[in-house]
Each structure stands twice: as structure tokens, then as C-alpha cells.
Protein backbone atom coordinates (compact mmCIF):
# COMPACT_ATOMS: atom_id res chain seq x y z
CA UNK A 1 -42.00 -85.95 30.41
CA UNK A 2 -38.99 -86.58 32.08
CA UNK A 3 -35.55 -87.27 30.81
CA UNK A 4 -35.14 -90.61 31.40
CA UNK A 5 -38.65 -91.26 29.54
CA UNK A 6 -37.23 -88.90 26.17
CA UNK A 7 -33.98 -91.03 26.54
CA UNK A 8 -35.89 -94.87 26.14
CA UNK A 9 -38.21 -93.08 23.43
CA UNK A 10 -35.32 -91.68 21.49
CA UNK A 11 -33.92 -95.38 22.17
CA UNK A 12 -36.99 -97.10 20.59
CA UNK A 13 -36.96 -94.92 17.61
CA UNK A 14 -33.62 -94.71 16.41
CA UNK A 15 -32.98 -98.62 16.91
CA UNK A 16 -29.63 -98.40 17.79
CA UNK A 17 -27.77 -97.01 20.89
CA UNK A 18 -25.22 -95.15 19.14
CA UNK A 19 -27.49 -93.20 16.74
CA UNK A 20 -29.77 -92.66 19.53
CA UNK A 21 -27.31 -90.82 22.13
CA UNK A 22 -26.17 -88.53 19.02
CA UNK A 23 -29.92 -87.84 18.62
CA UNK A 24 -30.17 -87.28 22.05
CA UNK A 25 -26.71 -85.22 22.37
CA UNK A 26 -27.80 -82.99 19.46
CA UNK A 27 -31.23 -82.79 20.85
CA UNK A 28 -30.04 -81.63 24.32
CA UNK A 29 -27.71 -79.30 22.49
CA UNK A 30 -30.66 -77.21 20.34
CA UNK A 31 -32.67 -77.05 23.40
CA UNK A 32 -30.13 -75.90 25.50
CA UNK A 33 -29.09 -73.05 22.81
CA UNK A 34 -32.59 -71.66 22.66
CA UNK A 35 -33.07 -71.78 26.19
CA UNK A 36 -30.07 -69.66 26.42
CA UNK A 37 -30.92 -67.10 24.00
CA UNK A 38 -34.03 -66.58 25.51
CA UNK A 39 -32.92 -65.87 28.96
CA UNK A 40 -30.20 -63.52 26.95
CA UNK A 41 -32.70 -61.48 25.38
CA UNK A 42 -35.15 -61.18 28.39
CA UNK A 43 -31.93 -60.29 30.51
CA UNK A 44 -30.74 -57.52 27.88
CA UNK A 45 -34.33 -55.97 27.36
CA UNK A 46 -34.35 -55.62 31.12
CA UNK A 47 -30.79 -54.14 31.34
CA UNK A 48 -31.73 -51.86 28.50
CA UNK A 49 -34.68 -49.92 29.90
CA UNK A 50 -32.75 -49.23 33.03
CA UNK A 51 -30.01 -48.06 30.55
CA UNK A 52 -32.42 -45.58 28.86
CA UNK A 53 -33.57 -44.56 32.34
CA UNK A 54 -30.40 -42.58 32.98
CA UNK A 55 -29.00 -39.99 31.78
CA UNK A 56 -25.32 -41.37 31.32
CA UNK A 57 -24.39 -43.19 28.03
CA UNK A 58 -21.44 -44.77 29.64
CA UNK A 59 -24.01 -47.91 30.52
CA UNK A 60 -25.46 -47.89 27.15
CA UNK A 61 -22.11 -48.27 25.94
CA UNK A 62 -21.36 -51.14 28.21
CA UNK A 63 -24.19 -53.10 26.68
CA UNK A 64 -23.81 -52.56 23.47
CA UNK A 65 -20.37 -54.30 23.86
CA UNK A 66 -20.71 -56.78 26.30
CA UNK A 67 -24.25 -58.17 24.57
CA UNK A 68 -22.99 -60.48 21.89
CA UNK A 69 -19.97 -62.71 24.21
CA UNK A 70 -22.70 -62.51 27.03
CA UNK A 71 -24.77 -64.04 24.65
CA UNK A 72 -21.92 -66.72 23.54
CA UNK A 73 -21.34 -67.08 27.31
CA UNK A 74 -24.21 -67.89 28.03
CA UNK A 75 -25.00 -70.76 25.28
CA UNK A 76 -21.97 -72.17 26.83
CA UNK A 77 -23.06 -72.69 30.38
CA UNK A 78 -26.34 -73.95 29.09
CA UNK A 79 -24.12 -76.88 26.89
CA UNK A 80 -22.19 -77.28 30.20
CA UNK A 81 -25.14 -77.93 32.22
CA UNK A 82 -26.49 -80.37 29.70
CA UNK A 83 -23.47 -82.18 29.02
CA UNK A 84 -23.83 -83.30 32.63
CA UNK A 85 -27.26 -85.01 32.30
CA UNK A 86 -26.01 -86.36 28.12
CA UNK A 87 -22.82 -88.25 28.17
CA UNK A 88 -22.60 -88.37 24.56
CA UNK A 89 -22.58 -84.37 25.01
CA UNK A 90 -20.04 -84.28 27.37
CA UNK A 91 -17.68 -86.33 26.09
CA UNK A 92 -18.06 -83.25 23.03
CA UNK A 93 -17.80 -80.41 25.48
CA UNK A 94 -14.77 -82.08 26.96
CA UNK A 95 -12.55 -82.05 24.20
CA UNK A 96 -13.75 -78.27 22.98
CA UNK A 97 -14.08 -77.19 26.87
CA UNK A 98 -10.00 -76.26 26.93
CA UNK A 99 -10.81 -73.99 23.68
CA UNK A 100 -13.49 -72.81 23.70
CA UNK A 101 -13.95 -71.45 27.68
CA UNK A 102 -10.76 -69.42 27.85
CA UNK A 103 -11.68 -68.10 24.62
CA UNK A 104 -15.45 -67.00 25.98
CA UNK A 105 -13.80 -65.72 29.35
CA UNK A 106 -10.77 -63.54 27.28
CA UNK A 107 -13.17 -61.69 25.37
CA UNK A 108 -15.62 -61.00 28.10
CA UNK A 109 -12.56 -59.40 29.48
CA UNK A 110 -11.73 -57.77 27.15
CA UNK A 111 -15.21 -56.50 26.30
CA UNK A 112 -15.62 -55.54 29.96
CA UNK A 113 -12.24 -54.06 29.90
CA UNK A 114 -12.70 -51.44 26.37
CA UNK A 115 -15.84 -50.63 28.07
CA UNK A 116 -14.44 -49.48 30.99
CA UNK A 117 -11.31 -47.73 29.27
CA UNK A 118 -14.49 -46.31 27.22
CA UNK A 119 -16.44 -44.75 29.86
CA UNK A 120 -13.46 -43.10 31.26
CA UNK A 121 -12.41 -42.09 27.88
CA UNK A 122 -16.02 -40.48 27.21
CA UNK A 123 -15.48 -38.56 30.77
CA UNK A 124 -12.24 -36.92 29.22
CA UNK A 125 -14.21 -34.37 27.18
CA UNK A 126 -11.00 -32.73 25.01
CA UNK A 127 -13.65 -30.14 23.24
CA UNK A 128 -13.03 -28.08 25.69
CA UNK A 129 -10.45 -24.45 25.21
CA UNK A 130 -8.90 -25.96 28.28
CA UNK A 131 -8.05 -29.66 27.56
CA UNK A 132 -4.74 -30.48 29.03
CA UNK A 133 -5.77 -32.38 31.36
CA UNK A 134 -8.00 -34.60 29.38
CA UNK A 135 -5.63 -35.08 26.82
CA UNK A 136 -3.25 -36.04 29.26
CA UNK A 137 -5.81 -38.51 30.66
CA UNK A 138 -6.99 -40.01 26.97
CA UNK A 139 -3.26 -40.37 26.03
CA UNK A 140 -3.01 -42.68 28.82
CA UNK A 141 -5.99 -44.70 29.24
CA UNK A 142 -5.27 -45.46 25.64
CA UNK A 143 -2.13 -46.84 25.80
CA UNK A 144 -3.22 -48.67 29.12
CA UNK A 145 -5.90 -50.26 27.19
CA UNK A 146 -3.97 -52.02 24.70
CA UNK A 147 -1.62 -52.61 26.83
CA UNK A 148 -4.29 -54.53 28.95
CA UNK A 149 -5.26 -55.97 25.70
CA UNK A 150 -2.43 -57.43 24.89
CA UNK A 151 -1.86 -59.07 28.15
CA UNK A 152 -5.29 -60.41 28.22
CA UNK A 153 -4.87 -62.15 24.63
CA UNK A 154 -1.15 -63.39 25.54
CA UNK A 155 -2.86 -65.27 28.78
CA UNK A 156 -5.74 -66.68 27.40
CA UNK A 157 -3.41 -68.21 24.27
CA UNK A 158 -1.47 -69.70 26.66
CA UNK A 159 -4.30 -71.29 28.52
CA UNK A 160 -5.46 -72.50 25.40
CA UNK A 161 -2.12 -74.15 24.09
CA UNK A 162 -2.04 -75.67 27.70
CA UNK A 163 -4.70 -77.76 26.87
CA UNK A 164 -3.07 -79.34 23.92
CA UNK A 165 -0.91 -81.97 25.62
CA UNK A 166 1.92 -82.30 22.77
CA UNK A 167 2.07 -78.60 23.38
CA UNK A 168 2.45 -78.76 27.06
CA UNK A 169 5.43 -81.34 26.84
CA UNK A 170 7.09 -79.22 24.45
CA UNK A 171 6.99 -76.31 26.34
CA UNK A 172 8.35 -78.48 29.88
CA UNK A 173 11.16 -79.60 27.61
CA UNK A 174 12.00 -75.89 26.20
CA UNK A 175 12.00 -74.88 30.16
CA UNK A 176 15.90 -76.32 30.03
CA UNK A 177 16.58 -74.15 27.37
CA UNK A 178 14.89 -70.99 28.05
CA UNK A 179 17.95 -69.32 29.20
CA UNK A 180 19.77 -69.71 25.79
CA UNK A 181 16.08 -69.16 23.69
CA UNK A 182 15.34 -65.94 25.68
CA UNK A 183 18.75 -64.49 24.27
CA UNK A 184 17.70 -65.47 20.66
CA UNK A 185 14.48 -64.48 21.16
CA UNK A 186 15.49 -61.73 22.33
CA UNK A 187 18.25 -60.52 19.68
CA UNK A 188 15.87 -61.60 16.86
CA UNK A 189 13.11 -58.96 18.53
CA UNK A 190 15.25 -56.03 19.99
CA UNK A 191 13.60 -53.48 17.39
CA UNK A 192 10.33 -54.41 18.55
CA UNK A 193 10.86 -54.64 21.87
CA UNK A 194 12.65 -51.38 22.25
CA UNK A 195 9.31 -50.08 20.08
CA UNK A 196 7.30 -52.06 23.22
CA UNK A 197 9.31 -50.26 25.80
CA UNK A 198 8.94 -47.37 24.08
CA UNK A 199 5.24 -47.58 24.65
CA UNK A 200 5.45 -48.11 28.36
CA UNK A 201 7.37 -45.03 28.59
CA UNK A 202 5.35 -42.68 26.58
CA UNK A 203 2.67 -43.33 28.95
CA UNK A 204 4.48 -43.00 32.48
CA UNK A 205 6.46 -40.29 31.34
CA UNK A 206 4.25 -38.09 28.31
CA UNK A 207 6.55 -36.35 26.71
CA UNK A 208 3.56 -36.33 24.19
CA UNK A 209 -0.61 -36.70 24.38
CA UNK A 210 -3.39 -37.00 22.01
CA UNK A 211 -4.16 -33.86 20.27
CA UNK A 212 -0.62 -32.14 21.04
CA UNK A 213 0.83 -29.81 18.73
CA UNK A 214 4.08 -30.98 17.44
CA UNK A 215 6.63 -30.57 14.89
CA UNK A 216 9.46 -33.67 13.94
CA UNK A 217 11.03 -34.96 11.20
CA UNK A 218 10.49 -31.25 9.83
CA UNK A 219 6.71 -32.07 9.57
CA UNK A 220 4.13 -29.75 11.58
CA UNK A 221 1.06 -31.60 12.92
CA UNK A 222 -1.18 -32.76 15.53
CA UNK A 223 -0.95 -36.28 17.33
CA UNK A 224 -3.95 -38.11 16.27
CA UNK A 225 -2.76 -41.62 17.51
CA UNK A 226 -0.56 -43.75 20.12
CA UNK A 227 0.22 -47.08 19.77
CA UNK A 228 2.15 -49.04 21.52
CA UNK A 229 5.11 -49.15 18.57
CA UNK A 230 4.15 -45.95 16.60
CA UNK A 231 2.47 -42.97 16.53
CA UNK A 232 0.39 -41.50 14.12
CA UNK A 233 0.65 -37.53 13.31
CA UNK A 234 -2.05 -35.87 11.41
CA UNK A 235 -0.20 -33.42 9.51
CA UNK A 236 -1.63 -30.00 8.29
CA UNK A 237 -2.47 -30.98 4.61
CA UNK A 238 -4.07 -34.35 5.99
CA UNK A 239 -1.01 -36.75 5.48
CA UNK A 240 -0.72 -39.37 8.35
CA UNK A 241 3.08 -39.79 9.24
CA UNK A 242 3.74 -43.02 11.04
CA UNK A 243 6.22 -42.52 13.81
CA UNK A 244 8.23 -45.33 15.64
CA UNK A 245 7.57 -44.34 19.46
CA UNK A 246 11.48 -45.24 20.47
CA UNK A 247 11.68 -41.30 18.08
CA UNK A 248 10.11 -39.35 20.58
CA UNK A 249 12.05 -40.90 23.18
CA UNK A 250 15.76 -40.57 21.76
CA UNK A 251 15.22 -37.74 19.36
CA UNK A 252 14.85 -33.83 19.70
CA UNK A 253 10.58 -32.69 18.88
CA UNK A 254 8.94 -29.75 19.19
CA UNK A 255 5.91 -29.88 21.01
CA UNK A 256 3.87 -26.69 21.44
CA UNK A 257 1.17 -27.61 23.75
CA UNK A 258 2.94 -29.43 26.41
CA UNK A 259 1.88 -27.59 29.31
CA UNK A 260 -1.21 -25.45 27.68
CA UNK A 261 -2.64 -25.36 24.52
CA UNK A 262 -2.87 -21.79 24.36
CA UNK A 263 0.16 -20.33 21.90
CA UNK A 264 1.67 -17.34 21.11
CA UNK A 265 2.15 -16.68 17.50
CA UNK A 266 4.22 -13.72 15.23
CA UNK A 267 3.33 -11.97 12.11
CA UNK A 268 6.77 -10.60 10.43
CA UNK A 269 5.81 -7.43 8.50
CA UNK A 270 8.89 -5.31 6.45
CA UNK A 271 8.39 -1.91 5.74
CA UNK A 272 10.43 1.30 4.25
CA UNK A 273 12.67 3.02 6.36
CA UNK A 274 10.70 6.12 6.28
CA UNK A 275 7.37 4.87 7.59
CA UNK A 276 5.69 6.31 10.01
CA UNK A 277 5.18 3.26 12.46
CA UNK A 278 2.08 4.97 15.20
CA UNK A 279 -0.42 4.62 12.77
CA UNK A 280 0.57 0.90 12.00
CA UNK A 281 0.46 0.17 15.25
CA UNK A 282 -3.25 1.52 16.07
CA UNK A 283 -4.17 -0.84 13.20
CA UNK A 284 -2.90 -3.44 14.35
CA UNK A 285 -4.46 -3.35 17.29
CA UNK A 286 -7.61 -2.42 16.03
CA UNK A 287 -7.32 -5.61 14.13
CA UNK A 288 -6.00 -8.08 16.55
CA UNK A 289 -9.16 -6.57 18.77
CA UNK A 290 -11.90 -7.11 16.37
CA UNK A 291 -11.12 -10.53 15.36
CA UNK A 292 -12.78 -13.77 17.62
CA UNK A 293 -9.82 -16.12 17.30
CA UNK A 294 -7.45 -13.64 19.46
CA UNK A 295 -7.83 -15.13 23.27
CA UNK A 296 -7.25 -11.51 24.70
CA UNK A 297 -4.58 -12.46 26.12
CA UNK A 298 -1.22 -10.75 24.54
CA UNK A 299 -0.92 -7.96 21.38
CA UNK A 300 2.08 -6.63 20.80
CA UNK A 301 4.04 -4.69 18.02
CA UNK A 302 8.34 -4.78 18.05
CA UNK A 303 10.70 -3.52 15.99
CA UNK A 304 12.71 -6.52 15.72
CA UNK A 305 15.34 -4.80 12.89
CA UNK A 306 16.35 -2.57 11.40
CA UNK A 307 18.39 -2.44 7.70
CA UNK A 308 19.77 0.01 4.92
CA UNK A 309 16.45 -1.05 2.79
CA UNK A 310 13.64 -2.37 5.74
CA UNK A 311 12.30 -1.94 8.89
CA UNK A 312 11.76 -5.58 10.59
CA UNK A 313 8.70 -5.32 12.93
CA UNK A 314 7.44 -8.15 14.93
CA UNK A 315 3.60 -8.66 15.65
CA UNK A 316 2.52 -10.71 18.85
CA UNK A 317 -0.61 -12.35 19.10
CA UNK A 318 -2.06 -15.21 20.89
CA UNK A 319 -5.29 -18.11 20.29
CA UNK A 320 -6.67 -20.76 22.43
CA UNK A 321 -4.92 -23.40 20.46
CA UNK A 322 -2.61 -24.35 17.26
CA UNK A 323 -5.50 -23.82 14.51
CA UNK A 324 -6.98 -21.19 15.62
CA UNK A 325 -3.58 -19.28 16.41
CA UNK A 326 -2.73 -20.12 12.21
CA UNK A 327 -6.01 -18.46 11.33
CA UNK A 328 -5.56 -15.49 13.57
CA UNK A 329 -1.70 -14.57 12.02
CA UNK A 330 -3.35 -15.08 8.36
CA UNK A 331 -6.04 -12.80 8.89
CA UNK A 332 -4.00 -10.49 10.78
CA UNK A 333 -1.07 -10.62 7.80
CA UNK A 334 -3.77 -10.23 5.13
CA UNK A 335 -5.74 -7.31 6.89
CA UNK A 336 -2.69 -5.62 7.32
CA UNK A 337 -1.53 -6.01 3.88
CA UNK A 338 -4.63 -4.58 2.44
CA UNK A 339 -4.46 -1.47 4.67
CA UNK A 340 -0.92 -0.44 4.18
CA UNK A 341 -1.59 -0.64 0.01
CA UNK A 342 -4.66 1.47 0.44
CA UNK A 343 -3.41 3.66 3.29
CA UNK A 344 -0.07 4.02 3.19
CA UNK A 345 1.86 2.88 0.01
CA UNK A 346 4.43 4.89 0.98
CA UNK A 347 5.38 2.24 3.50
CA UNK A 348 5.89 -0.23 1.09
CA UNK A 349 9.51 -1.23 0.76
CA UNK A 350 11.13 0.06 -2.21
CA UNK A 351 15.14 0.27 -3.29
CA UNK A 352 16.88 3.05 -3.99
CA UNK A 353 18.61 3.82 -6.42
CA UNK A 354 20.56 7.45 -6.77
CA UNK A 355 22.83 8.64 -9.56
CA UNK A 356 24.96 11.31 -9.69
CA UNK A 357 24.02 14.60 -11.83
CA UNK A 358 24.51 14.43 -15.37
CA UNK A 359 28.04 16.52 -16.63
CA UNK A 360 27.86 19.18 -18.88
CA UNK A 361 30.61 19.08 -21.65
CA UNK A 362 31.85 22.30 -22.74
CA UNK A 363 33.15 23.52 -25.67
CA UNK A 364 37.09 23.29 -26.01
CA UNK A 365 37.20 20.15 -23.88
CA UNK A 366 36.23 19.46 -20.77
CA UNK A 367 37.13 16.39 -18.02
CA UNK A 368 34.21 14.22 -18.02
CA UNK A 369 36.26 11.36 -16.13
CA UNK A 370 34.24 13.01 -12.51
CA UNK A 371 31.63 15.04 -11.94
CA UNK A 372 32.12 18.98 -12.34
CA UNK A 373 35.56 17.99 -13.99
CA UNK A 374 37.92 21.50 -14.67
CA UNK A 375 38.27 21.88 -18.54
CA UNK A 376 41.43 21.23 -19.59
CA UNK A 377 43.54 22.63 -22.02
């Protein structure tokens, strides 16, 4: 049955030639739908068995993200190619086209840009003892990303506000007046652009990545998140603090994996002035040795000071990275402590106290004002 012969059916039935075109419009538009889905899902079972083929779960990623505005994007071309054979349907798609297309194309690209920040995200394996470099790498392809995102969403409301002609005039008419809106605009946003800037430079310039070890605001914690107008740091007891990015930029930070993520840590120790410090120092070592968080890197012992009451010495040890460094100075500082009370108590610092010798008073009087006073008399 051709077209023509559905259209003079639909015609005969409905009576009337307006009721009949919406019959035919709405008719054209189901069909179309389910002709689209099923091409989607013969497409996508197709794509997926060559995704489960290989090893890589970068494509199965892709799919999983790009299946459901493929499958919007695809119901749309079908309506497109029917509206041009059902004028009733295209005078529809015509006044939804200017909405509804840059809408389907913005989040394809979108979609098709996440998954490709994704893949190269998943390559960036920051497990690793060694993970600079990835770090590095994630810090940046995330801010690119929303960076990309944002641009991508700022063009495709445009496009659609172009299609609104009111809109359109208003905009040629603020054209004469951008100059003195773009300083209001401006001077009503400064904080957040300065925030947006902020972003921009984080990324050329990394003063910090994802996963760094840093300490600001008197807080010590890790950098969890970047965002394009904060940052989030996961502190040590599992507080979030939410950090404006311009901070790292104009502000002094700490950050203790900039260049590795292997630290060197202390363990301050005090002990009495009279200690014996060799056989502390073959402990130490024997401890620092046997435990699997020390990177085997540096183990040292210093005398650091030295006071009427205390000896100040110094331990040096070193860990792959910031957690495992904490863990290594605790068990260090609590081994140690446990040896030296069972060991050697005699190193534990104690205060002194001497008096002077008690004074004999003799009979007929005697000076007691000083020690071994003459008697007087």
C-alpha cells in the first residue's frame, strides 16, 4: 500500500480533511518512532558484541553513554524524514526543529565528549606508588572537561534562543549597548569570574592535582576535587572543605607531593640526659627495617637538642606516600615507646630535684641561717 492510497483511506474515514491529516501526522509520527527504535537496538546489539570482543572497557564505556541521545537522535531524523512526505507533520517539526535539534546535537557532544575525557581518564591509572604523572594528567583532563562542557551548553543555548525571533531582535538591539552592559556585567560578576579564571589557571599552571597532599587554611588533607570555582579537600577525619580556586592562586599552601609523592617524615623522641643513645639507635633501626610501610629509602637518628632536663633526638623515615608515611611514624613512635619502658626506664625523662644536707643543731646554739653554720656564742 502506498502512501498516497493510506492518505485517501485515512481521508474517507475520518470525513474531514483536517481531522484526517492529524490522523495521518500522528500516524506517520508512531511509525516513524518505532522504526527508529528498532534500527537503534539492532545497531547497539551489533556495537555491543564487538565491544565485548575486546579487551578495553574504554568502548564499553562509550556506549553505555552515547546509547540513550543516539537513541533520541535517531527518533528525530526518522520525524524529519517523515515530516517531508506529511505536511501536517512538518509544519510540527518546524516550529520544535530550532529546539529541539541543537538540543539533540549538544548532548551528543557532550556525551561523545565525557566519553572521551573518560577513556583518557581510565588510562591515568593513579593506583600506582608512582602516580605523578597521572595525577597530573587527571587534574587536567578534568578541568578541560567541564570546561568543554560549559562551552558546549553556552553554544547550543544560544542557538536555541536564536530561534526565538523576539529574542533575536532583542539581542541586535542590545549590540549598541554591549560596551556599557559588558562593564555592568562585568562588575556585577568579578567574584565569579576571577573564580572562572582561577580555573583556567589551575590547569595550565598546577600548582595543585588530584590526590595531592596539602595543608591550607591550617587544615591537612588530600585534594579530592577541582572545579572550575572551588576545590574540594578531603581532610583527614573525612570533612570536605570547600575551597575558592582564586586561594590557591593568591595565597601561601603547603603542598607535599608536588613533584613526588614519596615523603619524608620525623618522629620527635625526648629522653634523660644520661641515656645511653647506641642502643636506641639499633632499635630504631631494627624497627624502621621490619615494618612494610618504610620505602627503604632514608632512616636516620639526630640529636636535634640538647637541654638541662632532655635530650631532643630526631628520627627520619620515609613512605611511598602521605598515609602510609602517618602510619609508619605512629608505629615507629609507639614501638619505640614500648621498648624504652620495658628496656630502658632509665631513659625516661625525669626532673631533678636536689636539696642541700640537713643541719645539725647543737647544743648552746648554733647558726642554722647556712649550711655547716659556726656556733655562735
Amino acid at each position: 500500500m502506498s502512501l498516497e492510497t493510506l492518505r485517501n483511506w485515512i481521508h474517507a474515514q475520518a470525513g474531514s480533511n483536517s481531522a484526517s491529516e492529524w490522523i495521518i501526522a500522528l500516524a506517520g509520527a508512531a511509525l516513524a518512532v518505532v522504526l527508529a527504535l528498532i534500527a537503534h537496538q539492532i545497531a547497539f546489539r551489533l556495537l555491543r558484541r564487538f565491544a565485548r570482543a575486546s579487551d578495553s572497557e574504554a568502548d564499553d564505556m562509550v556506549l553505555r553513554r552515547i546509547a540513550r541521545p543516539t537513541r533520541y537522535a535517531l527518533i528525530a531524523l526518522a520525524l524529519v524524514l517523515a515530516a517531508r512526505e506529511i505536511d501536517a507533520l512538518e509544519d510540527i517539526w518546524q516550529r520544535l526543529a530550532g529546539f529541539v535539534m541543537p538540543a539533540l546535537i549538544g548532548w551528543i557532544a557532550i556525551t561523545l565528549f565525557h566519553a572521551l575525557m573518560g577513556t583518557m581518564i581510565m588510562r591515568a591509572d593513579i593506583s600506582v606508588e608512582d602516580n605523578l604523572q597521572a595525577r597530573r594528567k587527571r587534574t587536567r583532563l578534568t578541568i578541560f572537561s567541564r570546561i568543554g562542557t560549559f562551552l558546549i551548553i553556552f553554544i547550543v543555548i544560544s542557538l536555541m534562543l536564536l530561534s526565538i525571533p523576539g529574542v533575536r531582535d532583542i539581542g541586535i538591539t542590545l549590540m549598541a549597548s554591549a560596551g556599557l552592559a559588558g562593564l555592568a556585567v562585568g562588575a556585577a560578576a568579578q567574584p565569579a569570574l576571577k573564580s572562572l579564571i582561577g580555573g583556567f589557571q589551575l590547569a595550565l599552571t598546577e600548582p595543585i592535582s588530584i590526590g595531592d597532599a596539602v595543608i591550607i587554611g591550617g587544615e591537612w588533607g588530600w585534594i579530592e576535587e577541582i572545579r572550575m570555582t572551588y576545590v574540594v579537600v578531603k581532610v583527614w577525619d573525612e570533612r570536605r572543605l570547600v575551597v575558592p580556586t582564586s586561594k590557591f592562586l593568591d595565597e601561601i599552601f603547603q603542598n607535599w607531593t608536588k613533584k613526588t609523592s614519596q615523603l619524608l617524615g620525623t618522629v620527635m623522641f625526648y629522653v634523660d640526659p644520661l641515656t645511653k643513645l647506641d642502643a636506641i639507635r639499633e632499635k630504631f633501626m631494627e624497627i624502621v627495617e621490619s615494618n612494610p610501610r618504610w620505602d627503604k629509602r632514608v632512616r636516620h637518628m639526630q640529636i636535634t637538642e640538647l637541654t638541662r632536663d632532655a635530650i631532643e633526638i630526631r628520627f627520619l623515615m620515609t613512605a611511598k606516600d602521605s598515609p602510609t608515611l602517618f602510619d609508619l611514624r605512629c608505629d615507629v613512635r609507639e614501638a619505640l615507646i614500648q621498648w624504652i619502658a620495658a628496656e630502658m626506664p632509665e631513659a625516661i625523662v625525669r626532673q631533678r630535684i636536689l636539696t642541700p644536707e640537713p643541719v645539725r643543731v647543737e647544743s648552746g646554739g648554733a647558726d642554722i641561717g647556712s649550711p655547716g653554720g659556726q656556733a655562735t656564742g
